[in-house]
PDB file of N, CA and C in Angstrom:
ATOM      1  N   UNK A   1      -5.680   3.252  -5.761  1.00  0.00           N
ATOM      2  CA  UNK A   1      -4.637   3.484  -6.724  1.00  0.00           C
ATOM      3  C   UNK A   1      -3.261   3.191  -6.146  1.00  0.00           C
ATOM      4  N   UNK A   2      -3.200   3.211  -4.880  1.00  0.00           N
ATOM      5  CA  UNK A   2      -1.399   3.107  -4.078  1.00  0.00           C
ATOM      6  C   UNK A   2      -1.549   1.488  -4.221  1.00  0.00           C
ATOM      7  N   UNK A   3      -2.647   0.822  -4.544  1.00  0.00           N
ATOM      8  CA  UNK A   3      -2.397  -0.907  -4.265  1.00  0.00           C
ATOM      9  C   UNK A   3      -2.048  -1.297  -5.848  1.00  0.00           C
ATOM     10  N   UNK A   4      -1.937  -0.432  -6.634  1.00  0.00           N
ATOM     11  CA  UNK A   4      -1.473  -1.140  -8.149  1.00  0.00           C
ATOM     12  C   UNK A   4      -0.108  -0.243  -8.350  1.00  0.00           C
ATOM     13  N   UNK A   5       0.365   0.287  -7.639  1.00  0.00           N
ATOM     14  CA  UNK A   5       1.578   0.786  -8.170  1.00  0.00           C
ATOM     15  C   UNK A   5       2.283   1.430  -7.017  1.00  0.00           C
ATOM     16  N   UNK A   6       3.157   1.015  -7.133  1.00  0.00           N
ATOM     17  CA  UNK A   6       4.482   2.330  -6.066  1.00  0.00           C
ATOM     18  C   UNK A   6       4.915   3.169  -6.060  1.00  0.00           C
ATOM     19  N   UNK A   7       4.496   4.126  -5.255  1.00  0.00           N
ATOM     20  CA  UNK A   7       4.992   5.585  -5.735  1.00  0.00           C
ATOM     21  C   UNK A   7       5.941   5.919  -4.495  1.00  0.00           C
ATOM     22  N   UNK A   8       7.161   6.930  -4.727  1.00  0.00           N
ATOM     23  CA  UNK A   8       8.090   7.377  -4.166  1.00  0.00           C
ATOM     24  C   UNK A   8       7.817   8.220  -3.867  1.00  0.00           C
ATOM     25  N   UNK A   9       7.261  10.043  -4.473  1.00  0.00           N
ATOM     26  CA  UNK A   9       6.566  10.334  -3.377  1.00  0.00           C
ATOM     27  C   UNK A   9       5.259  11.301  -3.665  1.00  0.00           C
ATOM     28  N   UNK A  10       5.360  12.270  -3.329  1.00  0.00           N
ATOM     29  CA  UNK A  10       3.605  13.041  -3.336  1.00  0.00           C
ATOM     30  C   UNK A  10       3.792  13.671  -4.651  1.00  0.00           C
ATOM     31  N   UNK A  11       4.609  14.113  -5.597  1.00  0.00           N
ATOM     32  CA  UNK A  11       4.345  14.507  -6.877  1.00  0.00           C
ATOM     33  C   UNK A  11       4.066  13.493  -7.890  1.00  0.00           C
ATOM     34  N   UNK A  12       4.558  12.339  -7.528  1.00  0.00           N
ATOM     35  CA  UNK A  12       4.029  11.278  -8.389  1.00  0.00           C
ATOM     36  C   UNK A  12       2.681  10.786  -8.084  1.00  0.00           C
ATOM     37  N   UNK A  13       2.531  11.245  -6.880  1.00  0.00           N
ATOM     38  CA  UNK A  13       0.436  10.879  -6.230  1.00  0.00           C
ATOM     39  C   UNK A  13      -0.109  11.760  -7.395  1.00  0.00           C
ATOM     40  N   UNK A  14       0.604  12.954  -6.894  1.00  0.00           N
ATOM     41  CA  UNK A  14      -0.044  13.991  -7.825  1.00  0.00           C
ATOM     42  C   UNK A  14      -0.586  13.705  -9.204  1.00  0.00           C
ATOM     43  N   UNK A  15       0.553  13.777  -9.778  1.00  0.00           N
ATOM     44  CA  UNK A  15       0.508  13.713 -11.255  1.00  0.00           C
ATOM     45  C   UNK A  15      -0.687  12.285 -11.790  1.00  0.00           C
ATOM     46  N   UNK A  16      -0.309  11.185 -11.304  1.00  0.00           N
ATOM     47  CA  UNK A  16      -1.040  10.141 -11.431  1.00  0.00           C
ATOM     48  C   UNK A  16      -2.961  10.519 -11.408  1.00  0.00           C
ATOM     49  N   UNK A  17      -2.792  11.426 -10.042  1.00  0.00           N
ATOM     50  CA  UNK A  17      -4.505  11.709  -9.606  1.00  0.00           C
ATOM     51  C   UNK A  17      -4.777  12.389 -10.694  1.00  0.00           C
ATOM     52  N   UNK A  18      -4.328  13.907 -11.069  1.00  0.00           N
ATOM     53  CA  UNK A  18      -4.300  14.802 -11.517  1.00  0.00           C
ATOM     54  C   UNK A  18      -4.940  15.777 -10.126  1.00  0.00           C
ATOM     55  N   UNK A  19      -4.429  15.784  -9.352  1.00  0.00           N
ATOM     56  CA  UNK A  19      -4.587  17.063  -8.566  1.00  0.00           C
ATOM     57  C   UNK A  19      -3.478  17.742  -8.037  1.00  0.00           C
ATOM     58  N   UNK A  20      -3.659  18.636  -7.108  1.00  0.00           N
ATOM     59  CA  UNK A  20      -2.438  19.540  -6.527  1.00  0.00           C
ATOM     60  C   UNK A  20      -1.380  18.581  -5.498  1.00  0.00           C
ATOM     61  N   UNK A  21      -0.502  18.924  -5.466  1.00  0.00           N
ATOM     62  CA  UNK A  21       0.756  18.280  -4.413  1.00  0.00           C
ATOM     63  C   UNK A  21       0.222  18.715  -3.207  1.00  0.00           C
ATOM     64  N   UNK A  22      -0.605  19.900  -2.937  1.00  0.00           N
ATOM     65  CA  UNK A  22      -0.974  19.941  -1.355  1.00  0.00           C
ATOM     66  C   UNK A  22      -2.149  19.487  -1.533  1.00  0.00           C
ATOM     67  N   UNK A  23      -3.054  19.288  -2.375  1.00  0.00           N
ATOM     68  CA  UNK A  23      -3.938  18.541  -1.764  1.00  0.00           C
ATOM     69  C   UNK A  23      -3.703  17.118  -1.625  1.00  0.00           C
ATOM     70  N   UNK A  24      -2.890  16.127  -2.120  1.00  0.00           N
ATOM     71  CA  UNK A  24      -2.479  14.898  -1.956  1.00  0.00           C
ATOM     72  C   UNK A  24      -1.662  14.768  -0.853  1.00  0.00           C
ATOM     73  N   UNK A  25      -0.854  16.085  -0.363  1.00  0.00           N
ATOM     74  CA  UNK A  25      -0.276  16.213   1.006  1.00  0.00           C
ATOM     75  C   UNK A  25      -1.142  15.886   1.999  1.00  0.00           C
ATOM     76  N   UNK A  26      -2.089  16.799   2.048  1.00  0.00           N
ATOM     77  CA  UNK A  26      -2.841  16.668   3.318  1.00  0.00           C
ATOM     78  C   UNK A  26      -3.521  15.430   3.159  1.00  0.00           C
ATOM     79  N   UNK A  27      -4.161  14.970   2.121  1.00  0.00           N
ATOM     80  CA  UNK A  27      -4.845  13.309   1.711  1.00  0.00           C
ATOM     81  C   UNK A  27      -3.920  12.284   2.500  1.00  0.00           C
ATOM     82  N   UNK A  28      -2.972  12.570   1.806  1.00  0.00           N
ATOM     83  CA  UNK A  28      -2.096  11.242   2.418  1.00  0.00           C
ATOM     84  C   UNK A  28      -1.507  11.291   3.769  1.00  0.00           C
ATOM     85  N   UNK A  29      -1.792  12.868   4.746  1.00  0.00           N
ATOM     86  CA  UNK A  29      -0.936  13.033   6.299  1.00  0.00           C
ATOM     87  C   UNK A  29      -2.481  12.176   6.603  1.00  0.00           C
ATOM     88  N   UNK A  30      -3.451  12.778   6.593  1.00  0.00           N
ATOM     89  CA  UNK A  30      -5.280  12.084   6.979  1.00  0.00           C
ATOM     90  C   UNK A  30      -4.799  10.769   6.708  1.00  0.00           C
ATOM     91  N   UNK A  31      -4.379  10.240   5.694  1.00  0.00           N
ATOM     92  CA  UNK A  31      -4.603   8.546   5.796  1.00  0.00           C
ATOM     93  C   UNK A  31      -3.305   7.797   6.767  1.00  0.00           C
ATOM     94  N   UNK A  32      -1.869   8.801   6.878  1.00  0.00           N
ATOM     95  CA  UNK A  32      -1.231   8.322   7.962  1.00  0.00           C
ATOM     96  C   UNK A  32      -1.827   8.187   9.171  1.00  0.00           C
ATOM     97  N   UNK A  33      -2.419   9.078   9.213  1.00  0.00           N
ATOM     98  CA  UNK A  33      -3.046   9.498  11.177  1.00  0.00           C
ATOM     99  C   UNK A  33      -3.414   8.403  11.494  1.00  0.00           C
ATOM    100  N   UNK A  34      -4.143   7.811  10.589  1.00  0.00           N
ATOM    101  CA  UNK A  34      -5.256   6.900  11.226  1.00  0.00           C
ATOM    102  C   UNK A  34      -4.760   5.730  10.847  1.00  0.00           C
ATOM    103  N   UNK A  35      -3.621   5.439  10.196  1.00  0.00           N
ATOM    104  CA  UNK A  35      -2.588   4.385   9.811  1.00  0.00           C
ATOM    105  C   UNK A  35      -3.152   3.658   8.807  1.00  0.00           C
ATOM    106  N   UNK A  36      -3.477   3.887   7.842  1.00  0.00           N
ATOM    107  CA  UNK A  36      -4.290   3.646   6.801  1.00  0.00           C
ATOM    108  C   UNK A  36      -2.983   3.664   5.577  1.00  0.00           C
ATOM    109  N   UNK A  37      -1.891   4.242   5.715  1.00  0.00           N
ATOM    110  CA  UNK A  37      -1.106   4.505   4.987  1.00  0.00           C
ATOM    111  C   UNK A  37       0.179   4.583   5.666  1.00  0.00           C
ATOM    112  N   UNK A  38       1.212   3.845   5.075  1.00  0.00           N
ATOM    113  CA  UNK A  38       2.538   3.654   5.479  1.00  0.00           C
ATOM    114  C   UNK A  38       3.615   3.921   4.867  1.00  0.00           C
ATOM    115  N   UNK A  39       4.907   4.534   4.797  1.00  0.00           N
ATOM    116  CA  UNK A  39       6.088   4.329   4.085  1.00  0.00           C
ATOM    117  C   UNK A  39       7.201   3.300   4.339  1.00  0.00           C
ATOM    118  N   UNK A  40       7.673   2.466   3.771  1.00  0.00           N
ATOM    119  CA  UNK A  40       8.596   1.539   3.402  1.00  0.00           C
ATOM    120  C   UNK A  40       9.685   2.216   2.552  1.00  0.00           C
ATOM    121  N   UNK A  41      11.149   1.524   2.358  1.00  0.00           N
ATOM    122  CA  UNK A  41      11.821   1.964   1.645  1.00  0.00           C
ATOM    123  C   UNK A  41      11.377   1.477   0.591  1.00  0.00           C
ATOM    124  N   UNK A  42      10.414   1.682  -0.098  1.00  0.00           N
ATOM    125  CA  UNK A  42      10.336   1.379  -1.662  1.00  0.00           C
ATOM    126  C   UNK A  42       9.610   2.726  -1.902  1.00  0.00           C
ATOM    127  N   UNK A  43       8.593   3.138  -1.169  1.00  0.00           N
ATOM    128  CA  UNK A  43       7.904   4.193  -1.074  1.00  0.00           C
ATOM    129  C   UNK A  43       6.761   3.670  -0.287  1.00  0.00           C
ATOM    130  N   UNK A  44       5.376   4.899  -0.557  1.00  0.00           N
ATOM    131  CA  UNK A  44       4.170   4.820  -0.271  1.00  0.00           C
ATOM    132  C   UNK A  44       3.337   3.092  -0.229  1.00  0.00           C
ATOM    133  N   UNK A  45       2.530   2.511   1.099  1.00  0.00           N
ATOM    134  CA  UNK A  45       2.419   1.691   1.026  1.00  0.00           C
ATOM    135  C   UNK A  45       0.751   1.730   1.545  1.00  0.00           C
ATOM    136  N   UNK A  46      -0.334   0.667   1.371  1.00  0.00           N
ATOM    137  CA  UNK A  46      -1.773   0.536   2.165  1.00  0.00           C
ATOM    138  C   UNK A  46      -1.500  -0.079   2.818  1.00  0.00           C
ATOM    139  N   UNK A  47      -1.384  -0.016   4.242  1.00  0.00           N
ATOM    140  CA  UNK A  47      -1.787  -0.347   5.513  1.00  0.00           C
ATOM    141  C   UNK A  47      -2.552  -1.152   5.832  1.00  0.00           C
ATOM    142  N   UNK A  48      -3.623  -0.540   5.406  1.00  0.00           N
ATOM    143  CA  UNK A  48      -5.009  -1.494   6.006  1.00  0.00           C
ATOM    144  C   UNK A  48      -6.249  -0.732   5.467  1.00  0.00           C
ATOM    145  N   UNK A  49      -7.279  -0.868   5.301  1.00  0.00           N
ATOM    146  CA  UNK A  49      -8.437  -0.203   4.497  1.00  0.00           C
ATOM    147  C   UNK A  49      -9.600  -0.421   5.236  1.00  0.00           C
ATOM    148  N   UNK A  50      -9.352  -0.885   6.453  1.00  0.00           N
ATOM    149  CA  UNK A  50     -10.300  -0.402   7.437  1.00  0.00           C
ATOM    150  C   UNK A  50      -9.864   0.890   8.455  1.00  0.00           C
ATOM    151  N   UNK A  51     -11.337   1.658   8.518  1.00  0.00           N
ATOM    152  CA  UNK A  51     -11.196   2.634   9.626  1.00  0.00           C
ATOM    153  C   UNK A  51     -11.132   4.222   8.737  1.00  0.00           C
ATOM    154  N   UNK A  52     -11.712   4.097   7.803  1.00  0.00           N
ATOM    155  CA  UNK A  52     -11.992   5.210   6.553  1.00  0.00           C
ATOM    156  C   UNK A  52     -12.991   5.919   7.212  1.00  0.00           C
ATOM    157  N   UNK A  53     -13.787   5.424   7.680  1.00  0.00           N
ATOM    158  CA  UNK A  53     -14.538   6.408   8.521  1.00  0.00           C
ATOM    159  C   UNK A  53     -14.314   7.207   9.494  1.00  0.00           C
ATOM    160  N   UNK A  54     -13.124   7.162   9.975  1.00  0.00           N
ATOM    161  CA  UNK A  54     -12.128   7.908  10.691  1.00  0.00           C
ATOM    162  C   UNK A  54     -11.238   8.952  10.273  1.00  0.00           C
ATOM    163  N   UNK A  55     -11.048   9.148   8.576  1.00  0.00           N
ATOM    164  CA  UNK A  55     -10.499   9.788   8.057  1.00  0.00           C
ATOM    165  C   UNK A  55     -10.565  11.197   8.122  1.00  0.00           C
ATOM    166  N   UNK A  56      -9.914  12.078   8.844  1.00  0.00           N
ATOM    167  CA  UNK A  56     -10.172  13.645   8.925  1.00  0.00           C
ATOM    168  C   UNK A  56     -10.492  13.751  10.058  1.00  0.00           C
ATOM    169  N   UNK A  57     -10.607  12.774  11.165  1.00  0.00           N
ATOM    170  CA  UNK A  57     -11.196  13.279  12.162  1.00  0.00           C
ATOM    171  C   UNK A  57     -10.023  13.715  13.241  1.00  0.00           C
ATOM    172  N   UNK A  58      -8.795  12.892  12.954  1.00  0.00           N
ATOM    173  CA  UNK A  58      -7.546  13.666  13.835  1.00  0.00           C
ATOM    174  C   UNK A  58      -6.377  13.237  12.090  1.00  0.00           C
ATOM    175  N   UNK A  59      -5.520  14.433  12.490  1.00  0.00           N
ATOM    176  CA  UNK A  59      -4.827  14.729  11.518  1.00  0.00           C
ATOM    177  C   UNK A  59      -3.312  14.872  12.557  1.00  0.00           C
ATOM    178  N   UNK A  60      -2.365  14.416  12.102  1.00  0.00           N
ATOM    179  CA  UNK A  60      -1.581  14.138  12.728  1.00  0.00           C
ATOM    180  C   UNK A  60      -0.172  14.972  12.375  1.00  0.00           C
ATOM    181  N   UNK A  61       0.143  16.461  12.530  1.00  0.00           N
ATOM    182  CA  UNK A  61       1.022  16.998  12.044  1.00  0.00           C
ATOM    183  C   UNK A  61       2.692  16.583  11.426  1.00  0.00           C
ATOM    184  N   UNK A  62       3.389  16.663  10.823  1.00  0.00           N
ATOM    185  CA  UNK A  62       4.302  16.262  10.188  1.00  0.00           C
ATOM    186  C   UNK A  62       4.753  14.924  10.424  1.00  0.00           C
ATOM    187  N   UNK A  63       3.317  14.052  10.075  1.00  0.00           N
ATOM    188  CA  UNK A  63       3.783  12.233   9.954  1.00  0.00           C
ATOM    189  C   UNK A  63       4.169  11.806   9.162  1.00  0.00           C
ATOM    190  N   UNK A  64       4.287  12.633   7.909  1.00  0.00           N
ATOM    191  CA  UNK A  64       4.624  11.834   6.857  1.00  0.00           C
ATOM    192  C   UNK A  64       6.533  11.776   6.872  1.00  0.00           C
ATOM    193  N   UNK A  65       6.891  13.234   7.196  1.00  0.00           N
ATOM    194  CA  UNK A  65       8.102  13.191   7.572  1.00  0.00           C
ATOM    195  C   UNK A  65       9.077  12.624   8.370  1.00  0.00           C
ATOM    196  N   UNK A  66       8.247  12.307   9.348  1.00  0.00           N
ATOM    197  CA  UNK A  66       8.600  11.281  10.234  1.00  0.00           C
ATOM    198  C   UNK A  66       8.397   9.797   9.925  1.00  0.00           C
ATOM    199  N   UNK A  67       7.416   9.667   8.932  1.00  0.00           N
ATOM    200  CA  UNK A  67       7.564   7.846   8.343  1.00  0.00           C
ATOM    201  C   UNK A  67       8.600   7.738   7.526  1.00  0.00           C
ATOM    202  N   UNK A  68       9.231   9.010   6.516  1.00  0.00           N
ATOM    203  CA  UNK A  68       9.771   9.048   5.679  1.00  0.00           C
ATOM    204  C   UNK A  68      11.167   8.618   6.614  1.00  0.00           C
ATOM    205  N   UNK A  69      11.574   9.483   7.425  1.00  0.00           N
ATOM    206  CA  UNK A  69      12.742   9.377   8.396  1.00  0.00           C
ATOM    207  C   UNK A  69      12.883   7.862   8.737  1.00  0.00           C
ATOM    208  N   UNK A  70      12.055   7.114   9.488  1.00  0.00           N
ATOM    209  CA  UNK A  70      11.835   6.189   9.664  1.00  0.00           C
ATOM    210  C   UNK A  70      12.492   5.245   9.015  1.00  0.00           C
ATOM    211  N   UNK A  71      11.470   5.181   7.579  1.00  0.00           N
ATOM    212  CA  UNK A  71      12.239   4.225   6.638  1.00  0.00           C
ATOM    213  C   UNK A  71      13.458   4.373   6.087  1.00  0.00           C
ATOM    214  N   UNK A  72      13.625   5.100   6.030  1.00  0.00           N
ATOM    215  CA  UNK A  72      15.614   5.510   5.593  1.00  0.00           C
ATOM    216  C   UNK A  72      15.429   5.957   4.321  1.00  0.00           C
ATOM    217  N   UNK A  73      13.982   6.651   3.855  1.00  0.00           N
ATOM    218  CA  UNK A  73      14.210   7.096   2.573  1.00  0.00           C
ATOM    219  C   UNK A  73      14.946   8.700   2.359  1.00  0.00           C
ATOM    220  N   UNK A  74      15.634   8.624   1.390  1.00  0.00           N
ATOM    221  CA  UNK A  74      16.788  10.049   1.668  1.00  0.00           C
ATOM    222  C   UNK A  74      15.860  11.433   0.919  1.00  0.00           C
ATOM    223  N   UNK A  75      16.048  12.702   1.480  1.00  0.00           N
ATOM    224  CA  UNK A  75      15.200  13.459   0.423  1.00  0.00           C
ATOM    225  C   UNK A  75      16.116  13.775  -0.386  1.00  0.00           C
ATOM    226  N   UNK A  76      15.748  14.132  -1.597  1.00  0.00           N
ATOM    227  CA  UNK A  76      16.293  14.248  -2.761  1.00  0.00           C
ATOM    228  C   UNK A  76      17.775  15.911  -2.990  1.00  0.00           C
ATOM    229  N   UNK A  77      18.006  15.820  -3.069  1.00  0.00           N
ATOM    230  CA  UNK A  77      18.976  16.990  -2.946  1.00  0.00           C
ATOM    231  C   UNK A  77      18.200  18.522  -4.101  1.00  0.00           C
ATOM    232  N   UNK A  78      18.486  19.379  -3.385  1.00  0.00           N
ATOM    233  CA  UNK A  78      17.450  20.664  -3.988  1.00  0.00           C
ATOM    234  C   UNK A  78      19.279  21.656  -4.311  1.00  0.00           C
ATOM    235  N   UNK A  79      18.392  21.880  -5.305  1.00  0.00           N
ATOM    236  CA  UNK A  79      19.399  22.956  -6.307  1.00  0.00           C
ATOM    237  C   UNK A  79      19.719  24.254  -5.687  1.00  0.00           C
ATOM    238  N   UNK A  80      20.697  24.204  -5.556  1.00  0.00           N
ATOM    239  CA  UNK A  80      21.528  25.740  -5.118  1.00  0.00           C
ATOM    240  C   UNK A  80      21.073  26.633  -5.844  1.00  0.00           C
ATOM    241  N   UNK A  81      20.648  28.202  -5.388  1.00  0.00           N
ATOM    242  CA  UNK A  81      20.710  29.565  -6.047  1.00  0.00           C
ATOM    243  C   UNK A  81      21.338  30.110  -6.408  1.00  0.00           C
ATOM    244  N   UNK A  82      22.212  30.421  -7.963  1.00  0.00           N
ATOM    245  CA  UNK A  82      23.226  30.931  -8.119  1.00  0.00           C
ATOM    246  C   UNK A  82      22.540  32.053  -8.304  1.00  0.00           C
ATOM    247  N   UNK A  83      24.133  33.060  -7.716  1.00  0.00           N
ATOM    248  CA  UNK A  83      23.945  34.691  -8.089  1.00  0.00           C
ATOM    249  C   UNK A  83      24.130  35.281  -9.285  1.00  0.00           C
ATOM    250  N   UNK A  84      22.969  35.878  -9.656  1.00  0.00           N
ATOM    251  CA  UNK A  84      22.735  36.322 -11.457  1.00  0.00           C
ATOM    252  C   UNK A  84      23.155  37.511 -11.819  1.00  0.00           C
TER     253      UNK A  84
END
């Protein structure tokens, strides 16, 4: 599904799959590890589609954040708490 369309980032995996944002989290850190999955500044990219059999077997803690950094994609700005 990431080879017919571009997605920016894990809520749009989401929504598209229909599953949870953490489970497409951890889906997509498993397919970084093993470099199966890349970020570009456009967004989410396939790598390569060999080596699936490798998937889950090392998991690579906060890679996605660090590809994100990488590419120069900016995170989105989060809404202040006003006092009620």
């Amino acid at each position: 599904m990431l080879d017919s369309r571009q997605y920016r980032s894990i809520r749009e995996i989401a929504n598209a799959y229909g599953k949870s944002r953490q489970q497409v989290f951890v889906y997509m850190e498993a397919l970084a590890s093993i470099g199966m999955v890349g970020i570009n500044g456009s967004g989410y990219k396939v790598l390569s589609k060999e080596g699936i059999l490798k998937l889950g077997t090392y998991i690579q803690p906060a890679i996605l954040g660090k590809l994100r950094k990488e590419s120069g994609i900016k995170p989105k700005p989060r809404m202040r708490k006003t006092a009620a």
